[in-house]
Protein backbone atom coordinates (compact mmCIF):
# COMPACT_ATOMS: atom_id res chain seq x y z
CA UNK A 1 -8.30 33.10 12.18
CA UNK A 2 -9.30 29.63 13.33
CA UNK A 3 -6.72 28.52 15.63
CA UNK A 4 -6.34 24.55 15.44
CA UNK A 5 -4.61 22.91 18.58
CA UNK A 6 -3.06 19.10 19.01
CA UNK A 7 -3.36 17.45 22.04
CA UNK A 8 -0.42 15.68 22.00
CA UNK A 9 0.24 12.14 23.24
CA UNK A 10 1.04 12.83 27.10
CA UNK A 11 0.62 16.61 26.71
CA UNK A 12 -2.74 17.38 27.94
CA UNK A 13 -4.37 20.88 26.49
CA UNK A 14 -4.48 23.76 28.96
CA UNK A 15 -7.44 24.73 30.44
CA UNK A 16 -7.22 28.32 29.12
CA UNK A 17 -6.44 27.23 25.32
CA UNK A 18 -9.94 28.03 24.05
CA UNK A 19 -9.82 31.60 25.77
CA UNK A 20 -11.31 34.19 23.07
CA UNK A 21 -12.71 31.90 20.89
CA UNK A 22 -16.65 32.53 20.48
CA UNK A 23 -16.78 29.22 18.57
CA UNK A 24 -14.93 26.02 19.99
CA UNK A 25 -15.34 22.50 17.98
CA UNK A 26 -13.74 19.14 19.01
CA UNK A 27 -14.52 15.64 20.34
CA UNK A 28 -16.25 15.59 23.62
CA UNK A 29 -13.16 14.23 25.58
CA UNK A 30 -11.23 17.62 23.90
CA UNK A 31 -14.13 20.22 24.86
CA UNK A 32 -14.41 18.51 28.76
CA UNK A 33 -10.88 18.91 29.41
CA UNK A 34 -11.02 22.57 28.67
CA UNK A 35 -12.14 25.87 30.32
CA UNK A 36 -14.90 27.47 27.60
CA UNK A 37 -15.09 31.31 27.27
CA UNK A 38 -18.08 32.23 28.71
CA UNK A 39 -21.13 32.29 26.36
CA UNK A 40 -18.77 30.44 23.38
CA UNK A 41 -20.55 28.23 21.52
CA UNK A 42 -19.25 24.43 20.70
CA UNK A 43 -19.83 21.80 17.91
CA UNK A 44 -18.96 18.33 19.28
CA UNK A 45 -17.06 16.84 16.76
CA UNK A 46 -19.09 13.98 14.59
CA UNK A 47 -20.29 13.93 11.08
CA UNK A 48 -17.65 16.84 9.53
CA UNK A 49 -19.40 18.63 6.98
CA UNK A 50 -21.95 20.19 9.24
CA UNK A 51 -19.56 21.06 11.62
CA UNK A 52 -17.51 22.74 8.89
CA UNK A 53 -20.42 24.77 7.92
CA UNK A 54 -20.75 26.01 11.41
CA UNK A 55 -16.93 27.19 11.06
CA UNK A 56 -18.11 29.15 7.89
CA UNK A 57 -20.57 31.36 9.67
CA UNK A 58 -18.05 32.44 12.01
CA UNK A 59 -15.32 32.49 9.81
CA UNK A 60 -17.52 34.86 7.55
CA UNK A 61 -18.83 36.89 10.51
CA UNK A 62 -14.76 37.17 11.46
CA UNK A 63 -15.30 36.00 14.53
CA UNK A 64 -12.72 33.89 16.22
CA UNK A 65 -12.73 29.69 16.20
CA UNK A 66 -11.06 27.10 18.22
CA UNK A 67 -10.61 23.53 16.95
CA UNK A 68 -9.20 21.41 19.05
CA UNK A 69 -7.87 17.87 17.68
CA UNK A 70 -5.81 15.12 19.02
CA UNK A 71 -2.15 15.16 18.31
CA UNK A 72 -0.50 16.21 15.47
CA UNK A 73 -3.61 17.79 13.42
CA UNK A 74 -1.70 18.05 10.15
CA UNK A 75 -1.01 14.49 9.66
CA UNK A 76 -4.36 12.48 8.70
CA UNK A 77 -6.18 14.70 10.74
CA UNK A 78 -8.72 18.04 10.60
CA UNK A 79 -6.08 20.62 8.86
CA UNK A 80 -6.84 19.13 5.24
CA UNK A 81 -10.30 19.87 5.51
CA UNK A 82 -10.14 22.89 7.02
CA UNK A 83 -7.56 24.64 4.87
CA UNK A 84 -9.75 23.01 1.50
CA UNK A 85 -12.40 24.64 3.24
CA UNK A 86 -10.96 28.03 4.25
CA UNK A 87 -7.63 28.45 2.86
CA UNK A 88 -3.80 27.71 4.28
CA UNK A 89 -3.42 31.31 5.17
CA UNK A 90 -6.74 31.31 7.69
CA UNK A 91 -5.10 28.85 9.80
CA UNK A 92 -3.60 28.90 12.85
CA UNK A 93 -1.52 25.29 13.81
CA UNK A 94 -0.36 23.92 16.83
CA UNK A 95 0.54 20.34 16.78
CA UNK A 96 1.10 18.11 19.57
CA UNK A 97 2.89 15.21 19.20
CA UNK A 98 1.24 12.84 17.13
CA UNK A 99 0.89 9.03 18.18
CA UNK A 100 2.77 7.60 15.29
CA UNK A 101 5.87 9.87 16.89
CA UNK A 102 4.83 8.51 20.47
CA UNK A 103 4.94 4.64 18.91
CA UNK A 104 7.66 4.76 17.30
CA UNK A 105 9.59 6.77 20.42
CA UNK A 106 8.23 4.25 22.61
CA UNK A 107 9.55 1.35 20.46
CA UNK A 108 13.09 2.88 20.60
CA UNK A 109 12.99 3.62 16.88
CA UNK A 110 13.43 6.16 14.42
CA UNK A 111 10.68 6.96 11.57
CA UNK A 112 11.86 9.47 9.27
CA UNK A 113 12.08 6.38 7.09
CA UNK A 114 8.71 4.73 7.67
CA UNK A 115 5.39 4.49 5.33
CA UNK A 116 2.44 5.90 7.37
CA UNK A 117 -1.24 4.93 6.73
CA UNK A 118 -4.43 5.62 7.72
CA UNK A 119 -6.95 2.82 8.43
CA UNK A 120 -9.63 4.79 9.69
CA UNK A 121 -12.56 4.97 7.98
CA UNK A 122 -10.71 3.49 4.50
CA UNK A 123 -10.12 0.15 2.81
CA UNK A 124 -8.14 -2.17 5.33
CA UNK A 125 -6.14 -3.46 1.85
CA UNK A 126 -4.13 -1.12 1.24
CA UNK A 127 -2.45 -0.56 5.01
CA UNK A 128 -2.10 -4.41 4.17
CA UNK A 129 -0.53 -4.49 1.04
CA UNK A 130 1.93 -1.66 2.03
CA UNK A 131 2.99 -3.44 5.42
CA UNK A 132 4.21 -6.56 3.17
CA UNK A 133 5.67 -4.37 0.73
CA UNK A 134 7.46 -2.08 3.20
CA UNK A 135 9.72 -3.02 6.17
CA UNK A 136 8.48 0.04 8.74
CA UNK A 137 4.62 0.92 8.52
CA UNK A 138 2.36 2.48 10.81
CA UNK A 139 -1.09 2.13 10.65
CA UNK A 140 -3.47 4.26 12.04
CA UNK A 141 -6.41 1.84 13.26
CA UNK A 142 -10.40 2.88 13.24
CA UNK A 143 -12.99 0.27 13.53
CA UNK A 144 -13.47 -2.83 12.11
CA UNK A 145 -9.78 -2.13 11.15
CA UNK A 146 -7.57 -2.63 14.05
CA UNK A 147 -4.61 -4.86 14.97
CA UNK A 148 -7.21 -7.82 14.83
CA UNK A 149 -7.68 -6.96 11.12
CA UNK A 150 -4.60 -6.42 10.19
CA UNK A 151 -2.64 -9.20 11.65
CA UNK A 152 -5.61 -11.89 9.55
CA UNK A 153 -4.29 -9.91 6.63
CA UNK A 154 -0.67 -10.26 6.94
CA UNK A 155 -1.18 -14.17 8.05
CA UNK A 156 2.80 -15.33 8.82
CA UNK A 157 4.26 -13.12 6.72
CA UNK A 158 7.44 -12.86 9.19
CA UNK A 159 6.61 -9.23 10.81
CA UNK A 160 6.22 -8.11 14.08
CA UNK A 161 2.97 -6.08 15.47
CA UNK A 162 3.94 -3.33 18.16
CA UNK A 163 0.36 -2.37 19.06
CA UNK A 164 0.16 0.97 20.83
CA UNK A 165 -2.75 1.72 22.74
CA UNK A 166 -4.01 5.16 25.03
CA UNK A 167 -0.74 6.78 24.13
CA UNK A 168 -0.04 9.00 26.87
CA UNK A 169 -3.06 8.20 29.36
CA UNK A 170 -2.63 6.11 33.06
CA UNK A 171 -3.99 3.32 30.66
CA UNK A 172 -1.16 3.00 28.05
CA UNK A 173 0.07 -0.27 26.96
CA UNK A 174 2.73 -1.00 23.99
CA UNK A 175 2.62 -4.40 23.51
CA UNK A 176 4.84 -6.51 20.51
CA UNK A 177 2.68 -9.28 18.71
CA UNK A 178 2.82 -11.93 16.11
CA UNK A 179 0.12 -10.93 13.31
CA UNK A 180 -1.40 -14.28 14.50
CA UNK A 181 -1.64 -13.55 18.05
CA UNK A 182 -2.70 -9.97 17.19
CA UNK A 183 -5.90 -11.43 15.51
CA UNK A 184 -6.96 -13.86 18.10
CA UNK A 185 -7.54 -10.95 20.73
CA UNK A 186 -10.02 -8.46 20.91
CA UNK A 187 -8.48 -5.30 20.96
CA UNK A 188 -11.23 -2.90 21.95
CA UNK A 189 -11.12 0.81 20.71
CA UNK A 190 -7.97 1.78 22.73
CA UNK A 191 -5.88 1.27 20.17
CA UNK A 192 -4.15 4.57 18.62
CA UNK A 193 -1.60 3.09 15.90
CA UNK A 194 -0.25 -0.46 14.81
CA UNK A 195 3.67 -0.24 13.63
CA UNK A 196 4.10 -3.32 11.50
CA UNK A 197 7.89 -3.96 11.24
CA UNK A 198 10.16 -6.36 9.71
CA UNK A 199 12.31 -6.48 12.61
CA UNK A 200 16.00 -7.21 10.28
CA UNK A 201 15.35 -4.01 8.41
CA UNK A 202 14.13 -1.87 10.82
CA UNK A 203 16.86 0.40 11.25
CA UNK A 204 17.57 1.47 7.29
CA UNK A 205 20.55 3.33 5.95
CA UNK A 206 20.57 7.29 6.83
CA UNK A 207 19.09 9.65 4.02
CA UNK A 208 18.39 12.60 3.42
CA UNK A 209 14.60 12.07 1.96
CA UNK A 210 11.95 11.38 4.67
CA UNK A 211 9.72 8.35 3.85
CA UNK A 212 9.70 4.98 2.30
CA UNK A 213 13.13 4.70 0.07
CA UNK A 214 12.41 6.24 -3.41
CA UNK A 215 11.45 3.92 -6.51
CA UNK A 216 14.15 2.16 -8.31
CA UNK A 217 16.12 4.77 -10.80
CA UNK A 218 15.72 2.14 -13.42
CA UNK A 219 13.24 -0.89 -14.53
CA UNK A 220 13.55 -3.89 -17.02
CA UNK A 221 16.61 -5.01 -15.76
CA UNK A 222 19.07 -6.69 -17.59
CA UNK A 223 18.36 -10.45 -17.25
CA UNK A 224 21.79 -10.66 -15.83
CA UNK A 225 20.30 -9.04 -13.36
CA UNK A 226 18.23 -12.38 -12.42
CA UNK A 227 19.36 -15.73 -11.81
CA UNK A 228 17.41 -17.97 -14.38
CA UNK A 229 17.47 -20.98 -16.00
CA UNK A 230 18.63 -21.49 -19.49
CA UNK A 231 17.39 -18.09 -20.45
CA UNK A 232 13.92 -19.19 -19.32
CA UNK A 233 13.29 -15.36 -18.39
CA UNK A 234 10.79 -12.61 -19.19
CA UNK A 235 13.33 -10.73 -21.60
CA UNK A 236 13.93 -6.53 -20.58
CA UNK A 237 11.61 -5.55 -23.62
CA UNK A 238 8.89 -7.60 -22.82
CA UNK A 239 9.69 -6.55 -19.18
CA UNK A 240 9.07 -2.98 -19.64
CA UNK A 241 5.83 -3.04 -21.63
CA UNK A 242 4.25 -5.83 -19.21
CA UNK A 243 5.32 -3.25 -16.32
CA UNK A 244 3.82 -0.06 -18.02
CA UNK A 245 0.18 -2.10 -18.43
CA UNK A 246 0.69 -3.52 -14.77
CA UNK A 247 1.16 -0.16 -13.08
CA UNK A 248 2.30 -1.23 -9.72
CA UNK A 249 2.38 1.36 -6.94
CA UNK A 250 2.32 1.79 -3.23
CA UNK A 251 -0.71 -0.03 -1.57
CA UNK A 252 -1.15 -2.93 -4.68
CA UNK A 253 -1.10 -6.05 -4.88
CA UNK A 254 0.44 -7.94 -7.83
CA UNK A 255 0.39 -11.54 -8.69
CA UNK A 256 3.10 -13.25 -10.71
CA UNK A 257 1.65 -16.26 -12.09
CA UNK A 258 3.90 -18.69 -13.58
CA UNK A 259 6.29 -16.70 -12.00
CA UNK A 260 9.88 -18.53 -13.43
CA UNK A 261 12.82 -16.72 -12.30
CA UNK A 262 10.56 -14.32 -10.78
CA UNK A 263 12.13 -11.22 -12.54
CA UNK A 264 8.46 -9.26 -13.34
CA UNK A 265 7.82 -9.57 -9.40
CA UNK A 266 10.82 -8.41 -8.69
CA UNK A 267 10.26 -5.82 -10.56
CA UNK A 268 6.92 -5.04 -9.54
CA UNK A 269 8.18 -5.30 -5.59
CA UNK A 270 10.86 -2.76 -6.52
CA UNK A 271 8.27 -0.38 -7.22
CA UNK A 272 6.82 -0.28 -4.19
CA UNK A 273 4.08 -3.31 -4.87
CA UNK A 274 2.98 -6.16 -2.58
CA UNK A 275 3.89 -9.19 -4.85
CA UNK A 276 2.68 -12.66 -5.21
CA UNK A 277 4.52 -15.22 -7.29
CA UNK A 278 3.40 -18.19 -8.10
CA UNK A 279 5.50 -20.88 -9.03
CA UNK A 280 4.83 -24.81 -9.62
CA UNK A 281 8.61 -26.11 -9.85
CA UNK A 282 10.52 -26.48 -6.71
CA UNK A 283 13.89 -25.12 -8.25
CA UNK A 284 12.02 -22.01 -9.71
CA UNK A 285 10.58 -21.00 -6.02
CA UNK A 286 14.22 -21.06 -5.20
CA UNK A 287 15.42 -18.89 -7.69
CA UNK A 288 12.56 -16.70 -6.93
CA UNK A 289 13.06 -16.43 -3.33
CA UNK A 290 17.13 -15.81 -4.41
CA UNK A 291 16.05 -13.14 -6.59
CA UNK A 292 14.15 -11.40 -4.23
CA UNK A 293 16.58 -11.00 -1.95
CA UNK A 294 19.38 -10.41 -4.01
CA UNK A 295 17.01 -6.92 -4.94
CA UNK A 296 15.56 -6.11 -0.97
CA UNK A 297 12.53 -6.87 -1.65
CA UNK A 298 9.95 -8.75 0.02
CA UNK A 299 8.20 -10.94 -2.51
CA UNK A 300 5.78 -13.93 -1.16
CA UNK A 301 6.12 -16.73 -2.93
CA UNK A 302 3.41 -19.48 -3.81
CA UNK A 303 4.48 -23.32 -4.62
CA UNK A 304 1.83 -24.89 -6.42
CA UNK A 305 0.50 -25.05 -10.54
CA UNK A 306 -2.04 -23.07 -11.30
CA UNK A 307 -4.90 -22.75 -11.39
CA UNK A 308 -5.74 -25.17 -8.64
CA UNK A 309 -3.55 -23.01 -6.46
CA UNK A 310 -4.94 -19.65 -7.07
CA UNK A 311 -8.21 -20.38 -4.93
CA UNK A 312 -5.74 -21.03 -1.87
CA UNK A 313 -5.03 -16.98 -2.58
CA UNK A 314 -8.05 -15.53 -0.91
CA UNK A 315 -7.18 -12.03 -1.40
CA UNK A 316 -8.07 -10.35 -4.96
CA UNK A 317 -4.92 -8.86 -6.76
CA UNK A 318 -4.97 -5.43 -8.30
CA UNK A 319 -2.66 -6.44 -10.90
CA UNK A 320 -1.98 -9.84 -12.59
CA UNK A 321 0.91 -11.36 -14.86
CA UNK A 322 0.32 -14.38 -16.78
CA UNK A 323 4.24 -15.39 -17.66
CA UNK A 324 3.26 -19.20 -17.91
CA UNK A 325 0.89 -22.42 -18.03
CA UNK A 326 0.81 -23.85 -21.24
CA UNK A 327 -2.40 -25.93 -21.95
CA UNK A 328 -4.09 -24.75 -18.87
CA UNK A 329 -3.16 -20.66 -20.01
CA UNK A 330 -6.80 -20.42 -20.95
CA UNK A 331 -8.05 -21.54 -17.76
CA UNK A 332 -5.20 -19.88 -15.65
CA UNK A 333 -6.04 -16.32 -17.24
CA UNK A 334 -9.74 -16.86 -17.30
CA UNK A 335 -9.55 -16.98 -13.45
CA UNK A 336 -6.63 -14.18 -12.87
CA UNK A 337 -8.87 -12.14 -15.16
CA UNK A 338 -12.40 -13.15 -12.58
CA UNK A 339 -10.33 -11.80 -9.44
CA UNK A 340 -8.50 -9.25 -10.88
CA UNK A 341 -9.16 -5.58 -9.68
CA UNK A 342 -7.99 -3.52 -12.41
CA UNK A 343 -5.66 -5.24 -15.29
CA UNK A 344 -4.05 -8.70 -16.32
CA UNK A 345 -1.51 -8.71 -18.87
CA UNK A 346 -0.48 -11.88 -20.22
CA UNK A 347 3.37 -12.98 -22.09
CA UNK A 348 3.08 -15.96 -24.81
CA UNK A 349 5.20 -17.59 -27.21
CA UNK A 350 3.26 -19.79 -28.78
CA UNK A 351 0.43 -18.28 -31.57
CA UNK A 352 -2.16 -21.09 -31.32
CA UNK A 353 -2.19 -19.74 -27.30
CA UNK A 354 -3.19 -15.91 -28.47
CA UNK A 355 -7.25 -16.26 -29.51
CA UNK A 356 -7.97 -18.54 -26.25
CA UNK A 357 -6.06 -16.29 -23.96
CA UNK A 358 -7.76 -12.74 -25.49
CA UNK A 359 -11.41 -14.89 -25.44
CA UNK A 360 -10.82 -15.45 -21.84
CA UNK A 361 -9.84 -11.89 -21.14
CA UNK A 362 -13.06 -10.68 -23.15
CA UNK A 363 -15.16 -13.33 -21.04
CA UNK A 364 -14.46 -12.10 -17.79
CA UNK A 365 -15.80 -8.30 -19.07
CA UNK A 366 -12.14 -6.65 -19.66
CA UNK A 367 -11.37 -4.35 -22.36
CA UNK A 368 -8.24 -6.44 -24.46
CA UNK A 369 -5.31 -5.31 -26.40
CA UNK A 370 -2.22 -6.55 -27.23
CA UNK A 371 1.01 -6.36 -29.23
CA UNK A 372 3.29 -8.89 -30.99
CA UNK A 373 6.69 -7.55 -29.77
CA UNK A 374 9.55 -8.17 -31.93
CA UNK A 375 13.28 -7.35 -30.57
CA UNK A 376 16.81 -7.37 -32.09
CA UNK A 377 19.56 -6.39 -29.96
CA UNK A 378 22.70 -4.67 -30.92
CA UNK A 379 25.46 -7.71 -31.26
CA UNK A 380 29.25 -7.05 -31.80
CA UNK A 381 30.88 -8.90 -34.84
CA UNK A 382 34.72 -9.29 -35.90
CA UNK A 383 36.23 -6.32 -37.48
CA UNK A 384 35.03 -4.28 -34.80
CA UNK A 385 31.54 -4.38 -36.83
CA UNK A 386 27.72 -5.09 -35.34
CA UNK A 387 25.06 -6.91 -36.10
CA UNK A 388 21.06 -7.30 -35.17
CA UNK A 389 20.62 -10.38 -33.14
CA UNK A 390 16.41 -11.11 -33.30
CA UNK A 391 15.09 -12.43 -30.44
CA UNK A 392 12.07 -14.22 -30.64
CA UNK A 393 8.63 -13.03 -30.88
CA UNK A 394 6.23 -11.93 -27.65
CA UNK A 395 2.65 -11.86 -28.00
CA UNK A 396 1.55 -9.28 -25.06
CA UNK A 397 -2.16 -8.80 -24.31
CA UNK A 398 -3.57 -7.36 -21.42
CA UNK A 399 -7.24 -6.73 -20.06
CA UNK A 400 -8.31 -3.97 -18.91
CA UNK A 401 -11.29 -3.72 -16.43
CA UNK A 402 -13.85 -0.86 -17.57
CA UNK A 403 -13.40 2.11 -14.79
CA UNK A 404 -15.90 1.34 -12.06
CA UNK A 405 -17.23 -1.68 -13.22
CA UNK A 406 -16.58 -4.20 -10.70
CA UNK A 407 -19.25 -6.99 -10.94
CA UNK A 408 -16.34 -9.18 -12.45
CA UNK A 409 -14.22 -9.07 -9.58
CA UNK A 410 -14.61 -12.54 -7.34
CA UNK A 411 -16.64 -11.38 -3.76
């Protein structure tokens, strides 16, 4: 067996915990507080794989391993790689409490309800795009990808940093931060997990599912759904394609250009996506902001005509829809379609709009399609008859980026 122990925040490990263990692996802070067996060999934790393959000799030779880790060892921590390595059943667990638990304790919250994420060693974007997206996040920090980092990232989005740092030592500190004054301090590498919360929603209805809320049972929404103007709305049809060629998920970020009533970021929010919109009439970022909370969903929203206004968004979207712009659509999706990460798909009316839009998709090194969508509705008649009421034609084309090609993407 190889017995796996969590040093939990405040719960120091027992000298004797590595008794009987010929083979004893963990960071040099883990293997000093402990008594080793006498003539045990240890493996300072570092680079994993080699360490791993000393488990495997002693696994193989049955002979018996410690591995101490901090906290709770089964959440981000060794226990994946160990029971890929060795199997579930070889394993022996013993969590401590891990310092997401601690945090949140310490902040007098509960977190059966809260998106976890791991910043260590990983892309800073994602911990980002879920902490706008989400109203209770932790982050677990690592360097170049601490509070510092993430409070630049979130800018004045309206959430508060509780910064948690040597859970559990003589040193502990839990201090609550704007994400602006969280990234004009240097944090040093104390730091053991970052909740990001927005404070009004912190404390969410009971459930009885752990985790973020679940997605929305439904999608394309009615457009009663969405306050709008003069049925200047992305219909429900058009709606659920441009979502299916979108994708959003957990950890994206979407941009609604052109964005209208705002009903595809809405959308896009309700399924869990950090959202953009982008909107150049003053009454339309109204209606926007209305929508969005009318749904519970966080969705920032952008006042300005685009183009011009996308270079004031400096991060790169992973997702983009094109819902407006008239003469300057070629130029709009030319430059959604530079910055984009992964797809833009793009709603038109007009015909003569259809060859510029799909050339600038094809210029920017995306792989285009598209569809002309035409609609009729069921529509009731006298005499307790129905009718087809046509709506009018959609031209839908999205761009694709090639899978791993990523010179197109703006630096």
């Amino acid at each position: 067996m190889i017995t796996v122990i969590g040093a939990g925040t405040g719960s120091p490990l027992p000298e004797d915990v590595a008794d009987g263990a010929e083979l004893v692996v963990g960071g040099r802070r883990h293997l000093d507080a402990v008594r080793l067996p006498e003539g045990a060999r240890t493996v300072v934790l570092g680079p994993l794989a080699p360490a791993l393959d000393t488990v495997a000799e002693y696994v193989a030779a049955e002979r018996p391993v410690t591995v101490l880790a901090s906290g709770d060892p089964g959440c981000f921590g060794i226990v994946r790689a160990l029971a890929e390595r060795f199997g579930p059943e070889r394993l022996d667990v013993r969590p401590g409490v891990s310092s997401v638990a601690a945090a949140f304790a310490r902040a007098g919250l509960p977190w059966d309800d809260a998106v976890v994420a791991s910043a260590h060693g990983r892309d800073l974007r994602t911990a980002v795009h879920l902490c706008r997206a989400h109203p209770k996040v932790a982050v677990l920090t690592g360097p170049g990808a601490g509070p510092a980092e993430l409070g630049a990232a979130l800018g004045s989005d309206g959430r508060v940093l509780v910064v948690a740092s040597e859970l559990g030592s003589a040193g502990e500190r839990v201090e609550r931060v704007t994400p602006a004054e969280a990234a004009a301090r240097d944090w040093g590498a104390a730091v053991s997990v970052v909740l990001c919360l927005d404070e009004a929603r912190a404390l969410g209805p009971v459930r009885a599912l752990a985790g973020p809320r679940p997605g929305p049972a439904g999608w394309a929404l009615d457009e009663a759904e969405f306050a709008h103007r003069d049925s200047m709305i992305t219909k429900f049809e058009v709606r659920a394609l441009a979502l299916a060629r979108l994708g959003p998920r957990p950890g994206d970020l979407v941009w609604d250009v052109g964005a209208g009533s705002g009903s595809v970021a809405v959308e896009c929010a309700r399924l869990g996506a950090a959202v953009t919109a982008v909107e150049k009439s003053p009454d339309g970022v109204g209606r926007v902001r209305a929508n969005a909370a009318a749904h519970g969903v966080d969705v920032r929203v952008v006042h300005g005509a685009a183009p011009a206004v996308l270079g004031g968004l400096d991060e790169e979207p992973d997702a983009v829809f094109v819902g407006g712009g008239g003469r300057e659509l070629p130029a709009i999706v030319a430059e959604c379609a530079r910055r984009a990460r992964r797809v833009v798909v793009v709603a038109m009316a007009a015909l003569d709009r259809v060859p510029a839009a799909r050339e600038a998709l094809l210029g920017a090194g995306l792989d285009c399609d598209g569809v002309l969508l035409q609609s009729s509705r069921l529509a009731p008649l006298p005499g307790d008859v129905t009718r087809l009421a046509a709506l009018n034609p959609v031209f839908l084309l999205w761009g694709v980026r090639p899978h791993g090609r990523t010179e197109g993407v703006a630096p």
